[in-house]
Every structure is written in C-alpha cells, then in structure tokens.
C-alpha atoms as a PDB file:
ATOM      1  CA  UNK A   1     -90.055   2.337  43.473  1.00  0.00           C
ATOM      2  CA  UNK A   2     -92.148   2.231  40.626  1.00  0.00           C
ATOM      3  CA  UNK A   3     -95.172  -0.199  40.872  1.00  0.00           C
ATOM      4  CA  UNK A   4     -98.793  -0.850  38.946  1.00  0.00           C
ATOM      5  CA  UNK A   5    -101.362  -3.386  39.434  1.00  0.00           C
ATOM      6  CA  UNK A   6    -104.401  -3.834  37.096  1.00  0.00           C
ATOM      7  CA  UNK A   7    -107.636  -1.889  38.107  1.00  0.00           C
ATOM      8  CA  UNK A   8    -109.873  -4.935  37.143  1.00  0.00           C
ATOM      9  CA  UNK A   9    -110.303  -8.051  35.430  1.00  0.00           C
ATOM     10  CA  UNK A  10    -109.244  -9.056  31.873  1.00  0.00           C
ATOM     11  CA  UNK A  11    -113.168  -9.317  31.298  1.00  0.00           C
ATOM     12  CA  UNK A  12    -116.428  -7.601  32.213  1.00  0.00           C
ATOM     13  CA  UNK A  13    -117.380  -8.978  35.422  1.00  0.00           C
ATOM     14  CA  UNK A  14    -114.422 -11.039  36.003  1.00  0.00           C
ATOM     15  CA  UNK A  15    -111.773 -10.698  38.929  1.00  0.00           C
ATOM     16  CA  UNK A  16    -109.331  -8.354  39.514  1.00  0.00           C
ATOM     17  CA  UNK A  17    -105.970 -10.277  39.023  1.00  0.00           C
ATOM     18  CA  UNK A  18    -103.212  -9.707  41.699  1.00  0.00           C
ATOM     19  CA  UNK A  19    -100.559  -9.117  39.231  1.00  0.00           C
ATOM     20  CA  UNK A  20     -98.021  -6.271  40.351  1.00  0.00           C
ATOM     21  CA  UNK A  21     -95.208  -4.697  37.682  1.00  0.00           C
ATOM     22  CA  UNK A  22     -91.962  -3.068  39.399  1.00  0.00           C
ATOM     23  CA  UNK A  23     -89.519  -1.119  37.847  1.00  0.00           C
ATOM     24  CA  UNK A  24     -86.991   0.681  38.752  1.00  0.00           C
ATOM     25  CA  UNK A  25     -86.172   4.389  37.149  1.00  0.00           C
ATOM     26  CA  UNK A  26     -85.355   3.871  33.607  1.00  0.00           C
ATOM     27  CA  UNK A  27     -83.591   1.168  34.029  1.00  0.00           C
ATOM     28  CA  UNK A  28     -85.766  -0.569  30.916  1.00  0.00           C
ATOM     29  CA  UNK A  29     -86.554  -4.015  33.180  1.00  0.00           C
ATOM     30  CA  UNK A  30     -89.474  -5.215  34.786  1.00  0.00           C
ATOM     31  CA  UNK A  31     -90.867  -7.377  37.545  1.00  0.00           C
ATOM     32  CA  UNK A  32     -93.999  -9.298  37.953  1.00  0.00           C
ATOM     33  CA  UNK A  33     -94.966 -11.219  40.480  1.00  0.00           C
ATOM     34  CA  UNK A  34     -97.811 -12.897  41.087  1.00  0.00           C
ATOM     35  CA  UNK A  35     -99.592 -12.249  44.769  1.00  0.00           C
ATOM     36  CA  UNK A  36    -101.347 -15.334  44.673  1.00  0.00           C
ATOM     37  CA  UNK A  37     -98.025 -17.884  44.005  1.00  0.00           C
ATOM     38  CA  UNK A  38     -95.950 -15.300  45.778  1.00  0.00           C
ATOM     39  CA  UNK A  39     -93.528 -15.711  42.129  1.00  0.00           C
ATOM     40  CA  UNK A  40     -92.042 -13.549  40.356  1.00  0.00           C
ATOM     41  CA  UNK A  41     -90.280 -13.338  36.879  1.00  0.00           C
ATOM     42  CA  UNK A  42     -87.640 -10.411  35.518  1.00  0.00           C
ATOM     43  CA  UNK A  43     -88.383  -9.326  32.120  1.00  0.00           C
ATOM     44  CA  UNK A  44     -86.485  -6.983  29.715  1.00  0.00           C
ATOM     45  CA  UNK A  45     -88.809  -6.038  27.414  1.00  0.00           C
ATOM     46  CA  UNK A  46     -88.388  -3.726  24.402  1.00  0.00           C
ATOM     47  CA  UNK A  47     -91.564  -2.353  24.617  1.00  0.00           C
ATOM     48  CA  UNK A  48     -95.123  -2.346  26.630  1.00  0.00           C
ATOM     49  CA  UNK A  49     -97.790  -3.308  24.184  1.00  0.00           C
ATOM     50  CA  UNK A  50    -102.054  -2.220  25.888  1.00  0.00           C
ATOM     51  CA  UNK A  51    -104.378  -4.387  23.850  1.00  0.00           C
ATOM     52  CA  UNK A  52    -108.132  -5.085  23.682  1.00  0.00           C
ATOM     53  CA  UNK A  53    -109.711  -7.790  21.953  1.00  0.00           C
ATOM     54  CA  UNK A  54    -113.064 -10.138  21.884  1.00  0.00           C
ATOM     55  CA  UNK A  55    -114.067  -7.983  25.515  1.00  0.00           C
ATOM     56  CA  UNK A  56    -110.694  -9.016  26.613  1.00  0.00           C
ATOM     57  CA  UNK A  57    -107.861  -6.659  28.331  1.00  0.00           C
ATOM     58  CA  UNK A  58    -104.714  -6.993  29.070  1.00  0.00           C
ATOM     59  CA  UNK A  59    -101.124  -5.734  28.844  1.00  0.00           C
ATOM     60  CA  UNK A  60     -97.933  -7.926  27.104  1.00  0.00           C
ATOM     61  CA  UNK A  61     -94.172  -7.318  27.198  1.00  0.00           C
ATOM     62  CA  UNK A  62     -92.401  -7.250  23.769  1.00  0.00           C
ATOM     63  CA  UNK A  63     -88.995  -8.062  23.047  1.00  0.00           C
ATOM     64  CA  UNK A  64     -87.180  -6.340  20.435  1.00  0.00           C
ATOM     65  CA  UNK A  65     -88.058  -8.631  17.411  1.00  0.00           C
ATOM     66  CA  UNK A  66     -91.746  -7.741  18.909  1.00  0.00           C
ATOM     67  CA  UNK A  67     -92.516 -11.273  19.988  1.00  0.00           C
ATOM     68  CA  UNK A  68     -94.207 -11.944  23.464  1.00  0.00           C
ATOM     69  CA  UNK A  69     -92.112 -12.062  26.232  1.00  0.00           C
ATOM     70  CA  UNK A  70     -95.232 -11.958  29.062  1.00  0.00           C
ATOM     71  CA  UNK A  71     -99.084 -11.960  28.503  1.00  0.00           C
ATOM     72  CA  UNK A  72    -100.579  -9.889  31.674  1.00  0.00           C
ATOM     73  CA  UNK A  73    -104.276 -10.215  31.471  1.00  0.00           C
ATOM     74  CA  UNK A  74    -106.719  -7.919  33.285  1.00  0.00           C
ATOM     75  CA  UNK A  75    -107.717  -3.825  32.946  1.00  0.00           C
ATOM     76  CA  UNK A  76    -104.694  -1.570  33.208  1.00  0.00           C
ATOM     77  CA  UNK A  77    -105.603   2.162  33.800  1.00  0.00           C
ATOM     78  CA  UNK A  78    -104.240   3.645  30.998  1.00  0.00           C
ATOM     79  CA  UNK A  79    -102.961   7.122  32.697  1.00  0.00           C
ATOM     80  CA  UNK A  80    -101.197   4.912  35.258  1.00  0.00           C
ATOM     81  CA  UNK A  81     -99.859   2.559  32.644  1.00  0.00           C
ATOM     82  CA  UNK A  82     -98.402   5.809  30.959  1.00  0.00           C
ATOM     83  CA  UNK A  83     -97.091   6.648  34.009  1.00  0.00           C
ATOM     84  CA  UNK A  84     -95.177   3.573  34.498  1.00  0.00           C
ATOM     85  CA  UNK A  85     -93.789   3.304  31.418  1.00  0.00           C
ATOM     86  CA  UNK A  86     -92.308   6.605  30.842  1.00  0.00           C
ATOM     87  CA  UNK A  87     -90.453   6.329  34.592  1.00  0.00           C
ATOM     88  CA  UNK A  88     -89.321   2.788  33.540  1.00  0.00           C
ATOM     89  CA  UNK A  89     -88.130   4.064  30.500  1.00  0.00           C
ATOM     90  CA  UNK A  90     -89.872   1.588  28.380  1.00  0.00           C
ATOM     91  CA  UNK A  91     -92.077   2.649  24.982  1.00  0.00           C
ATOM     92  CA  UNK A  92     -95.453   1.897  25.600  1.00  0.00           C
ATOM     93  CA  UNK A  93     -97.923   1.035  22.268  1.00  0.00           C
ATOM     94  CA  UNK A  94    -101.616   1.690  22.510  1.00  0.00           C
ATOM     95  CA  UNK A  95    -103.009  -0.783  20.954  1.00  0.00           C
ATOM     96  CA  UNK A  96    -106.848  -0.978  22.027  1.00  0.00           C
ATOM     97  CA  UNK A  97    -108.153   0.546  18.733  1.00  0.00           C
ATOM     98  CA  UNK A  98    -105.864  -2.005  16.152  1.00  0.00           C
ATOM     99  CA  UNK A  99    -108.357  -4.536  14.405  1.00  0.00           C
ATOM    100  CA  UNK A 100    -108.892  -7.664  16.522  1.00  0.00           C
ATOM    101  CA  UNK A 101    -106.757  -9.786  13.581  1.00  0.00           C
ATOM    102  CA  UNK A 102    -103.513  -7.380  13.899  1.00  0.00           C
ATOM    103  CA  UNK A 103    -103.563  -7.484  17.606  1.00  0.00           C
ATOM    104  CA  UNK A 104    -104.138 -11.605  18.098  1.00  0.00           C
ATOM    105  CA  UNK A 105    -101.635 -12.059  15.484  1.00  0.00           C
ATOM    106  CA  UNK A 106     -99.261 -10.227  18.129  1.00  0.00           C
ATOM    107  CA  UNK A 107    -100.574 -11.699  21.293  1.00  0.00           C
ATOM    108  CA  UNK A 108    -100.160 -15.371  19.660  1.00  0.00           C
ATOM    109  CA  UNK A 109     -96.309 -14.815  17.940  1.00  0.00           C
ATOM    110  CA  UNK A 110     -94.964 -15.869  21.685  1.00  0.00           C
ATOM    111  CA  UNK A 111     -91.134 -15.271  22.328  1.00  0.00           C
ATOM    112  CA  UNK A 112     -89.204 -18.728  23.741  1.00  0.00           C
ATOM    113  CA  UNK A 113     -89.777 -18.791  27.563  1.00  0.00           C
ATOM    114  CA  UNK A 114     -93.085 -17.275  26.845  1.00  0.00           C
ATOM    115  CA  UNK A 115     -95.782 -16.924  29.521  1.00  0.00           C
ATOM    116  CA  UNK A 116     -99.234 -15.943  30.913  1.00  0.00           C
ATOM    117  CA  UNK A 117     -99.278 -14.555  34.167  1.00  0.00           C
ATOM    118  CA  UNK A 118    -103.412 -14.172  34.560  1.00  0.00           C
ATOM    119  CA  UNK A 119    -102.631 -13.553  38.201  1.00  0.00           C
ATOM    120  CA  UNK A 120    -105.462 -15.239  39.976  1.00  0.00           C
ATOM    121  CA  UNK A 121    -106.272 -18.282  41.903  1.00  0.00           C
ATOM    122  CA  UNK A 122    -106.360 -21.856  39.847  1.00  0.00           C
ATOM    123  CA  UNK A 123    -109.600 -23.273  40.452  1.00  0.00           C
ATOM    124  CA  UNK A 124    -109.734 -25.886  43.296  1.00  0.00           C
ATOM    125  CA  UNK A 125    -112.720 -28.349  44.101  1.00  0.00           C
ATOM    126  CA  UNK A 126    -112.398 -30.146  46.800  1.00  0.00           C
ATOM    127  CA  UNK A 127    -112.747 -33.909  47.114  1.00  0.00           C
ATOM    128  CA  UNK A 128    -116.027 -34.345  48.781  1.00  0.00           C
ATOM    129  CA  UNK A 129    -117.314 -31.626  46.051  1.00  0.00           C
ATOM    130  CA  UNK A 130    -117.571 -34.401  43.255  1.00  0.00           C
ATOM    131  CA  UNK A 131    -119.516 -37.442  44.679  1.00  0.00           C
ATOM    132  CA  UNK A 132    -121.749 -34.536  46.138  1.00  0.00           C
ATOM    133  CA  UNK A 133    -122.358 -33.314  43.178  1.00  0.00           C
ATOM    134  CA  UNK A 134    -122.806 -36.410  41.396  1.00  0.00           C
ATOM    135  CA  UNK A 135    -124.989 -37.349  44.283  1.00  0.00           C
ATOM    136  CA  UNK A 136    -127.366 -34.665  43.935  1.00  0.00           C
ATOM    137  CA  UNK A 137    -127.218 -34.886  40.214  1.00  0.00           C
ATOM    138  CA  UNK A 138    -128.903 -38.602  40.536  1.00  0.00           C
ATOM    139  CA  UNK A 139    -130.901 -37.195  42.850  1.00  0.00           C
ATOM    140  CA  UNK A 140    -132.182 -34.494  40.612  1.00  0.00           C
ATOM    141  CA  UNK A 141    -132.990 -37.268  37.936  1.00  0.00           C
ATOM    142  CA  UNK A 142    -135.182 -39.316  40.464  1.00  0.00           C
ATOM    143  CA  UNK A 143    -137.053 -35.953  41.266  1.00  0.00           C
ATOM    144  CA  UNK A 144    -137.703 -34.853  37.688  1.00  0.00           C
ATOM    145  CA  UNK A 145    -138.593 -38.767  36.857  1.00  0.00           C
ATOM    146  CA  UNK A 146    -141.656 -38.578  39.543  1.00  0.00           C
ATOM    147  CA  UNK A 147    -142.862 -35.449  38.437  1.00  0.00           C
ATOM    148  CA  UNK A 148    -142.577 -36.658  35.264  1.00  0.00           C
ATOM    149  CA  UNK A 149    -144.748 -40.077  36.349  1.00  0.00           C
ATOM    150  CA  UNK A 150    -147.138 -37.516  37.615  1.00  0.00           C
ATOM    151  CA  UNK A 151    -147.192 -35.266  34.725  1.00  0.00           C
ATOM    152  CA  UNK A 152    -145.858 -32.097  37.035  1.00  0.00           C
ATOM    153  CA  UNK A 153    -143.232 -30.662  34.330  1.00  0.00           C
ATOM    154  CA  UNK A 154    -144.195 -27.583  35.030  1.00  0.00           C
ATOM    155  CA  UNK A 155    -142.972 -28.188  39.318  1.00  0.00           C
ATOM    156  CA  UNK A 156    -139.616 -29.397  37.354  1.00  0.00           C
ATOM    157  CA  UNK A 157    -138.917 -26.189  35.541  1.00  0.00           C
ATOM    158  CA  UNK A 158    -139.319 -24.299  38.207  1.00  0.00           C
ATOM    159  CA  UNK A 159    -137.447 -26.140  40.781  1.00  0.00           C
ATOM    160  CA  UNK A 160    -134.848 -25.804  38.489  1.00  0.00           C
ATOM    161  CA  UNK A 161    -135.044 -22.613  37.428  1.00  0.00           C
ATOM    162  CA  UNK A 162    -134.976 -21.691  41.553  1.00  0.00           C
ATOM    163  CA  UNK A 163    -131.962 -23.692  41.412  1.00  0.00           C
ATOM    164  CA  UNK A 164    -129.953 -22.568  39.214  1.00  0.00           C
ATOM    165  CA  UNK A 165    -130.900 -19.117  40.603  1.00  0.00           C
ATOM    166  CA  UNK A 166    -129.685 -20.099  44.045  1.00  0.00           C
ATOM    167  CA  UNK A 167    -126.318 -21.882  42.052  1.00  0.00           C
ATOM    168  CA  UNK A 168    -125.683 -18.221  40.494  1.00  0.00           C
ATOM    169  CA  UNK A 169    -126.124 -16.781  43.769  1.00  0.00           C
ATOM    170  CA  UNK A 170    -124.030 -19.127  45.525  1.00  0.00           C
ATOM    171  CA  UNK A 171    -121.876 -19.472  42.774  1.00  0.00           C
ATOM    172  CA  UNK A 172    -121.119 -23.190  42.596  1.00  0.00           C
ATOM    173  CA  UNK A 173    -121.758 -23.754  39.430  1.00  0.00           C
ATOM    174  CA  UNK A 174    -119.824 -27.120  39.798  1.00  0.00           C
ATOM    175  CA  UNK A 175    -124.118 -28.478  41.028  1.00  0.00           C
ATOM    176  CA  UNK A 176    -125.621 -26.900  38.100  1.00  0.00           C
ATOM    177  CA  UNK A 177    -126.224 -30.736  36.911  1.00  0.00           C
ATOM    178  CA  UNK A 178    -128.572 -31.219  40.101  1.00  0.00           C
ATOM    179  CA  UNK A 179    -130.869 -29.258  38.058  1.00  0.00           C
ATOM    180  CA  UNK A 180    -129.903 -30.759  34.674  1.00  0.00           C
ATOM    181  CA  UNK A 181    -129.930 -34.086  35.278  1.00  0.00           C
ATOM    182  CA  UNK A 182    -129.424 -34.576  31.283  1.00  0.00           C
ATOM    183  CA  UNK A 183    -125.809 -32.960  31.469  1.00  0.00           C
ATOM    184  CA  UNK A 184    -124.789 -35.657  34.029  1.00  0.00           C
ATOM    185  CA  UNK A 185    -124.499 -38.467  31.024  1.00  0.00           C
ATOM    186  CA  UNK A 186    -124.556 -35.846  28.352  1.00  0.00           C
ATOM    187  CA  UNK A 187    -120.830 -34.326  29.147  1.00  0.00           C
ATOM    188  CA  UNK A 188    -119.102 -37.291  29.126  1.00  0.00           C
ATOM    189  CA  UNK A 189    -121.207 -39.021  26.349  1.00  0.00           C
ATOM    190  CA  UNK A 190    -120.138 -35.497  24.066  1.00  0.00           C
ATOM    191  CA  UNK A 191    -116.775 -36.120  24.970  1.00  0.00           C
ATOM    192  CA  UNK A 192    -116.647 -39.558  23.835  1.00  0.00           C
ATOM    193  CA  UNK A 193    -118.399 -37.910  20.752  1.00  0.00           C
ATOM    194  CA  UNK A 194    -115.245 -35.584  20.336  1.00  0.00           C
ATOM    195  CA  UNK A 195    -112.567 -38.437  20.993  1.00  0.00           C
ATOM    196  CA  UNK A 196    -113.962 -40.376  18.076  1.00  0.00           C
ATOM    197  CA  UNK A 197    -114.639 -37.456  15.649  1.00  0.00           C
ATOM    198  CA  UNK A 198    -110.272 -36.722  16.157  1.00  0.00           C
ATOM    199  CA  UNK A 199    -109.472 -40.012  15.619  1.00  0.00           C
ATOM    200  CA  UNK A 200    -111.603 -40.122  11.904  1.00  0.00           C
ATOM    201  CA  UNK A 201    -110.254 -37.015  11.495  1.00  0.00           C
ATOM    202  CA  UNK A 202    -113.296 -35.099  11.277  1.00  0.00           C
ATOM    203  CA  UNK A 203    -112.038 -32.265  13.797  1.00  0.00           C
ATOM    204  CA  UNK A 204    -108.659 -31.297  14.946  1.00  0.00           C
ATOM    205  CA  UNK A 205    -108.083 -30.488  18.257  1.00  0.00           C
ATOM    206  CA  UNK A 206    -109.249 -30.362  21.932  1.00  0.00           C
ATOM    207  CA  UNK A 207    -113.086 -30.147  22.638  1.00  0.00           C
ATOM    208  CA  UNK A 208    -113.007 -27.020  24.787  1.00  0.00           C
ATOM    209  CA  UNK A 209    -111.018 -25.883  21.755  1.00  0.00           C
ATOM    210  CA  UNK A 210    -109.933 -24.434  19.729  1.00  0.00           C
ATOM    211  CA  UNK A 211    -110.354 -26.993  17.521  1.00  0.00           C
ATOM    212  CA  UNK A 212    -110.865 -26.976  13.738  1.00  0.00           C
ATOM    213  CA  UNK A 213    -113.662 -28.821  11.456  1.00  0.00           C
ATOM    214  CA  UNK A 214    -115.266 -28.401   8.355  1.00  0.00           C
ATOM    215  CA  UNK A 215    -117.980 -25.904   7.904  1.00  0.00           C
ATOM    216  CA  UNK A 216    -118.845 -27.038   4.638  1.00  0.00           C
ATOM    217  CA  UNK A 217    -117.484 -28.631   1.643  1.00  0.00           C
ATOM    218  CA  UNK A 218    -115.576 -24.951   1.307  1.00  0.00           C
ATOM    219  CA  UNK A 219    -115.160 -23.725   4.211  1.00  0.00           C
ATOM    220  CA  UNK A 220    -113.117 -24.836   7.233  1.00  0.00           C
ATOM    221  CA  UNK A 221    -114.128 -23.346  11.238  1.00  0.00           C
ATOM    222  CA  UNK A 222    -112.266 -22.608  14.225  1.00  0.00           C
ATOM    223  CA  UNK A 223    -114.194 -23.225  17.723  1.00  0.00           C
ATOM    224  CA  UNK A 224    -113.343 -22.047  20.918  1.00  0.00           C
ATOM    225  CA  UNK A 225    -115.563 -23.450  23.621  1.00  0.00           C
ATOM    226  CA  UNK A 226    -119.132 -23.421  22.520  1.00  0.00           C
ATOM    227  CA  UNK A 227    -118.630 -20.375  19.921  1.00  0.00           C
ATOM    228  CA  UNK A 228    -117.337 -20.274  16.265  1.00  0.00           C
ATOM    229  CA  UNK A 229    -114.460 -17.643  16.270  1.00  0.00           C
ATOM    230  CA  UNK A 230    -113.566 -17.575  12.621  1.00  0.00           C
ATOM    231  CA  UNK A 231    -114.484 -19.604   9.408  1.00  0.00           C
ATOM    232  CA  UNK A 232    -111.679 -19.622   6.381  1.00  0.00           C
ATOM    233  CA  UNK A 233    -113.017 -20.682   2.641  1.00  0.00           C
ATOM    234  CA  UNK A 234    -110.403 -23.530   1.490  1.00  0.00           C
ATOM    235  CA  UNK A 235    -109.501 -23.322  -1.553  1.00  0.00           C
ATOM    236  CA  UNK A 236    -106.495 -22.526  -3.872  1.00  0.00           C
ATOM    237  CA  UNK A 237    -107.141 -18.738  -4.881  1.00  0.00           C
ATOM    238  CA  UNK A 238    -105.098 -16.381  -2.650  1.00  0.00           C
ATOM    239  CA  UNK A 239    -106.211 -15.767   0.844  1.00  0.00           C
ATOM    240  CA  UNK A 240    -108.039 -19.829   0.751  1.00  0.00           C
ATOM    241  CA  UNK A 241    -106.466 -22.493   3.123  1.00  0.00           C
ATOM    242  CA  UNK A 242    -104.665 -25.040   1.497  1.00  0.00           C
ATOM    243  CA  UNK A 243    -102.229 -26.293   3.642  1.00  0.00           C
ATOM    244  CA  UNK A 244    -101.362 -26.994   7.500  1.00  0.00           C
ATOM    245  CA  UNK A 245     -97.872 -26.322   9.345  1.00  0.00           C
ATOM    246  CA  UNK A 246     -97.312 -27.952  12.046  1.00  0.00           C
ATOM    247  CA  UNK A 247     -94.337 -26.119  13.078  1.00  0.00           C
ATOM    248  CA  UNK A 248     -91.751 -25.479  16.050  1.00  0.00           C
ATOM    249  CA  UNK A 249     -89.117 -23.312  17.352  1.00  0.00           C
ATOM    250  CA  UNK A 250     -87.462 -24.053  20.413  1.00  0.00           C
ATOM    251  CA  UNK A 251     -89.271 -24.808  23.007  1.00  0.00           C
ATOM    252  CA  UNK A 252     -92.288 -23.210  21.054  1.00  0.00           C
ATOM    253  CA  UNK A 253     -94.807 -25.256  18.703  1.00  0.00           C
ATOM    254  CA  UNK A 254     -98.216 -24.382  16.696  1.00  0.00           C
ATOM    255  CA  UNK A 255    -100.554 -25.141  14.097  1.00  0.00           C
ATOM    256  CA  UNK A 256    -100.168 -22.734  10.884  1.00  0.00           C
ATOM    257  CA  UNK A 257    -102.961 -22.308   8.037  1.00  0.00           C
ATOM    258  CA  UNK A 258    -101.871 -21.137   4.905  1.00  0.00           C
ATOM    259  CA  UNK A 259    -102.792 -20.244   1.570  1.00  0.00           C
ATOM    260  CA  UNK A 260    -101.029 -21.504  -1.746  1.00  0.00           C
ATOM    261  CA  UNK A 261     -98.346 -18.909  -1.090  1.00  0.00           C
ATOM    262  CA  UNK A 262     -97.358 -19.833   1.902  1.00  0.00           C
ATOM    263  CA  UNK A 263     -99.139 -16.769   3.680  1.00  0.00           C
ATOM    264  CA  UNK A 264    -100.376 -17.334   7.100  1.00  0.00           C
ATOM    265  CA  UNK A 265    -104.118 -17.001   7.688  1.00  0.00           C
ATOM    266  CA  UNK A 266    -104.567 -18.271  11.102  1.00  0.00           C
ATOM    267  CA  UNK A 267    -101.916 -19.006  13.482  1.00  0.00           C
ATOM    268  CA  UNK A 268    -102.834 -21.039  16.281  1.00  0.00           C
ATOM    269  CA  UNK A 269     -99.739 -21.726  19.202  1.00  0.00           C
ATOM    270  CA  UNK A 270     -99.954 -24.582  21.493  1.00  0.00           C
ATOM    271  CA  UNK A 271     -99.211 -28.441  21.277  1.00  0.00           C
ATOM    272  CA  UNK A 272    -100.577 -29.793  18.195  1.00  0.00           C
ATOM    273  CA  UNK A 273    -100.761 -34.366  17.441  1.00  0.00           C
ATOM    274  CA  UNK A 274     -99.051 -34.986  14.117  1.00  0.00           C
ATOM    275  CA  UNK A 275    -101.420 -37.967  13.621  1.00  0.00           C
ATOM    276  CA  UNK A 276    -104.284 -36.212  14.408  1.00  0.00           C
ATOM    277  CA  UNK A 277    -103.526 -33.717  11.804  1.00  0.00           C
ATOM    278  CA  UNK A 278    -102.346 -35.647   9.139  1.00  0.00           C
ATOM    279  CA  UNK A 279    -106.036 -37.656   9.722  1.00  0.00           C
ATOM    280  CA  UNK A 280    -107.649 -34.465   9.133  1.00  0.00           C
ATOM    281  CA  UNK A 281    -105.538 -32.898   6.505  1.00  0.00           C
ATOM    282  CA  UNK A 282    -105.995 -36.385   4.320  1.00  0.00           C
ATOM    283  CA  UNK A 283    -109.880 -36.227   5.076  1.00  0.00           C
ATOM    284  CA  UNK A 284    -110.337 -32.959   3.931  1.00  0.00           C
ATOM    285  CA  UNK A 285    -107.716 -32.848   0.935  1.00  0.00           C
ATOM    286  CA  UNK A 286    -105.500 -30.189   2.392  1.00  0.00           C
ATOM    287  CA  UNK A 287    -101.503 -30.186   2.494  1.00  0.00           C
ATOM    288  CA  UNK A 288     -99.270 -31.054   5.707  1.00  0.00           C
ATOM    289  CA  UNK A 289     -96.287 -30.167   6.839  1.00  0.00           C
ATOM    290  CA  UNK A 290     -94.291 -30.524   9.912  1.00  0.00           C
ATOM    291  CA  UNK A 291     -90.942 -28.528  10.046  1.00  0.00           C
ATOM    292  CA  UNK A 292     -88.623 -27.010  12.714  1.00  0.00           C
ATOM    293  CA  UNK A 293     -88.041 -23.624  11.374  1.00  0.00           C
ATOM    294  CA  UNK A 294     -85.768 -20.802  11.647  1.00  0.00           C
ATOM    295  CA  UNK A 295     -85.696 -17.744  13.833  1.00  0.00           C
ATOM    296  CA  UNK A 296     -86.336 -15.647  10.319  1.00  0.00           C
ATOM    297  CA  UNK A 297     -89.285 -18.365   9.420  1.00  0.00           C
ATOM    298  CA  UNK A 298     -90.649 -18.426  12.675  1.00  0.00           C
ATOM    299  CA  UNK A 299     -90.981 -14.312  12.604  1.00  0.00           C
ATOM    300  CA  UNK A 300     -91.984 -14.351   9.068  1.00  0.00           C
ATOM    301  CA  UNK A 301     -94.797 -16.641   9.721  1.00  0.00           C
ATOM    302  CA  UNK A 302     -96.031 -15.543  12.764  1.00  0.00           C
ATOM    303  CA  UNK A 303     -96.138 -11.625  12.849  1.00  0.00           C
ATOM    304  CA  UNK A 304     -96.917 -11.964   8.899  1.00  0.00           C
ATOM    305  CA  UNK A 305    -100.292 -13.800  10.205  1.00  0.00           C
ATOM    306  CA  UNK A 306    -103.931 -12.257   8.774  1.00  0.00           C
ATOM    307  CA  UNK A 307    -105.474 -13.886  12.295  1.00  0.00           C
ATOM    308  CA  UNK A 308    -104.591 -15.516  15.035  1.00  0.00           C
ATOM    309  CA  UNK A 309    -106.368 -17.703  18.353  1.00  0.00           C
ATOM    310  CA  UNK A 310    -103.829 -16.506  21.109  1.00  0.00           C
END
C-alpha cells in the first residue's frame, strides 16, 4: 500500500492537517481521506502539481485539461511526495519556484466537483463561549471606564497587554475583546459599514474578502482580510481592467477582470451577486457581463489568467 500524509501545516506555525493519499501501484488513482471526518474521495488525476505561494503549501490533483480536481493544503516532504508519485504512477510537477501569478492562476481554474480538503478540525465554540465572552467584554469596558474616571490609563494598558498575553497563551482568542472593549461595538458597527458600502456599490464582495474597491480614480484593489493582495490600473490600454465577467460553468461560477481584449487579469472563483456587481461596475464606469460559457471558454479564460485569488 502506498500512503503519504503532509509533514506540517499549509503555513508557518499552523497545524499539521490529517490528510492521508493512498494509491495503489501504478494504478494512476488516488485516495484521500480526511482523519478528522473519517471521508474519503477517489480521484484520477492526470498529474500531482507541489506548489508554494504567499507562505502557503500545499499539493493539488490535476486532471488532464490541468484544471483542479483536489486542493490538499499543508507541507508535503518533497522526497516522499516523489516517492509516491512515481509508485502511483502519476507525473508529479514541482511547482514551488513558478511566480506566485502562474501558480494561483492554476490553483483557482477549479475542475467541476472541485474541492479543498484542508484536513483539519472546523472551528467549534461552544454555546456558553459567546455570552461569556460578551460578558467579560462589558466587563472590560466598565474596568477601563474607572480607570479612566481616575486617570489610571497607564493600569489599562497593561492589564490588557497581560491579557492578551495570557489569551495567546491560552489561545482563546475568541476573549480578546475583554481587553478591547472598543472591538465589542466596533466589529459589528464595520460590518454594517461594509453592508452599506455593497449596496452603493462602492466595494464588491464579502468583508473578510476578497472583495474589490477602488484604489483611486485609476486604479481598482483586491482585499483579502485586512491586507491588499493586488491593485490593477483600469483603463483601456492593454493589460488595464475594463470589464467584469461574471461567469459559470457547471456547477462552477467566478468573477473575471479583463482588459479590452478580453484577456484575463485576475480571476477570482466563488459565488459572485449579479446586482452587486452591476452596482459597482455602473459606479465605477467599467463593463459587465454575465455568461454561461463553454468548456473551451472556461479553459481559455481561466488558465490564460495573468493572476488569480484561489
């Protein structure tokens, strides 16, 4: 029996998933089950594709028009992932030293059926965790409000700063609002903030991202959680974004920016609101389109991409 399991997280610091690939001898298929669902899924790839981008590591199963089958997070030893390809008979592509926009555009040109397997326990917070927190977060606003009244900000900052050092340390990082009060009516009030911004049209997508906006009167920016992963000069020269796609294929959908000649700058898969982007495409004086496409459109688009937000 031929079997591998990552040697570490897809991240510094971060856990080791409990993702395990079987194979038999060069018989060109491949299982992967998850240890912590106990599922499994049977792949027949065409190829084994090692990437590393943005500090992230992971391992993906091509088919043969070299869209992605499986994304397997975490940090595969590479002798052992050598190893286990060449007895399951299956090509393996090294692609750790590819520029970051090359391998995204690959990671984010997902086959139909396509899926993550990260291998690791969903996050679960119990139900007495919330009014606790939310508790001692009101509590934490009554303490720095006396210290306050008795001009002790320097006790505040470093009561908090003990307890966010004892939150690291314990790792419940869910409490962290115990010791910033201000986040307990700022989160929800910067959420709000984001709702209305999407339905003016000023940003497109989710707040935790990735969502787009305008830089400037020139440029337009793609966030992903608090950080700015790309910006793209709009325009109507070659290489500028002038138009959106909304597109899908299957049981696959995205969000497409391209340049006058059609050429894909950014590709960005996921569920995309047709309103939402028509709001911002009218606000901001680009194109929109929403199509179905073709198998051949779909490829063209996607692995043709200069960048991609997998």
């Amino acid at each position: 029996m031929n079997q591998l399991h990552p040697c570490a997280g897809a991240t510094k610091d971060s856990p080791c998933p409990k993702t395990v690939l079987t194979s038999g001898d060069h018989d060109r298929t491949l299982t992967v089950t998850n240890n912590v669902t106990g599922e499994s899924v049977r792949l027949a790839p065409s190829r084994l594709y090692h990437y590393r981008h943005d500090s992230t590591e992971g391992l993906a199963a091509l088919d043969t028009d070299g869209l992605v089958l499986a994304d397997l997070p975490g940090d595969w030893y590479p002798p052992h992932l050598r190893d286990f390809a060449l007895k399951a008979g299956l090509p393996l592509e090294d692609a750790r030293d590819r520029s970051p926009g090359e391998m995204k555009a690959v990671l984010a040109a997902r086959a139909p059926g396509w899926q993550r397997i990260r291998g690791l326990p969903l996050p679960s917070i119990a139900k007495w965790r919330k009014p606790v927190a939310i508790g001692v977060a009101v509590a934490g606003v009554v303490v720095m409000a006396y210290l306050a009244s008795l001009g002790l900000w320097a006790a505040w900052r470093g009561l908090s700063s003990i307890g966010r050092l004892i939150l690291d340390i314990l790792e419940a990082k869910w409490l962290v609002v115990a010791f910033s009060p201000a986040l307990l009516f700022l989160r929800p009030a910067m959420a709000r903030a984001h709702r209305w911004r999407r339905k003016r049209g000023t940003v497109l997508g989710p707040a935790g991202g990735p969502y787009l906006s305008a830089k400037s009167a020139t440029k337009l920016q793609i966030t992903y959680g608090n950080e700015a992963i790309t910006e793209i000069y709009r325009g109507e020269n070659h290489g500028q974004a002038f138009s959106l796609l909304l597109y899908s294929y299957e049981n696959l959908t995205g969000l497409l920016i391209l340049d006058r000649f059609g050429r894909s700058l950014h590709h960005l898969p996921g569920r995309w609101s047709p309103e939402e982007a028509n709001r911002f495409a009218d606000r901001h004086g680009l194109m929109l389109a929403v199509h179905r496409v073709t198998h051949e459109e779909y490829l063209s688009l996607t692995k043709g991409s200069k960048d991609a937000t997998p």
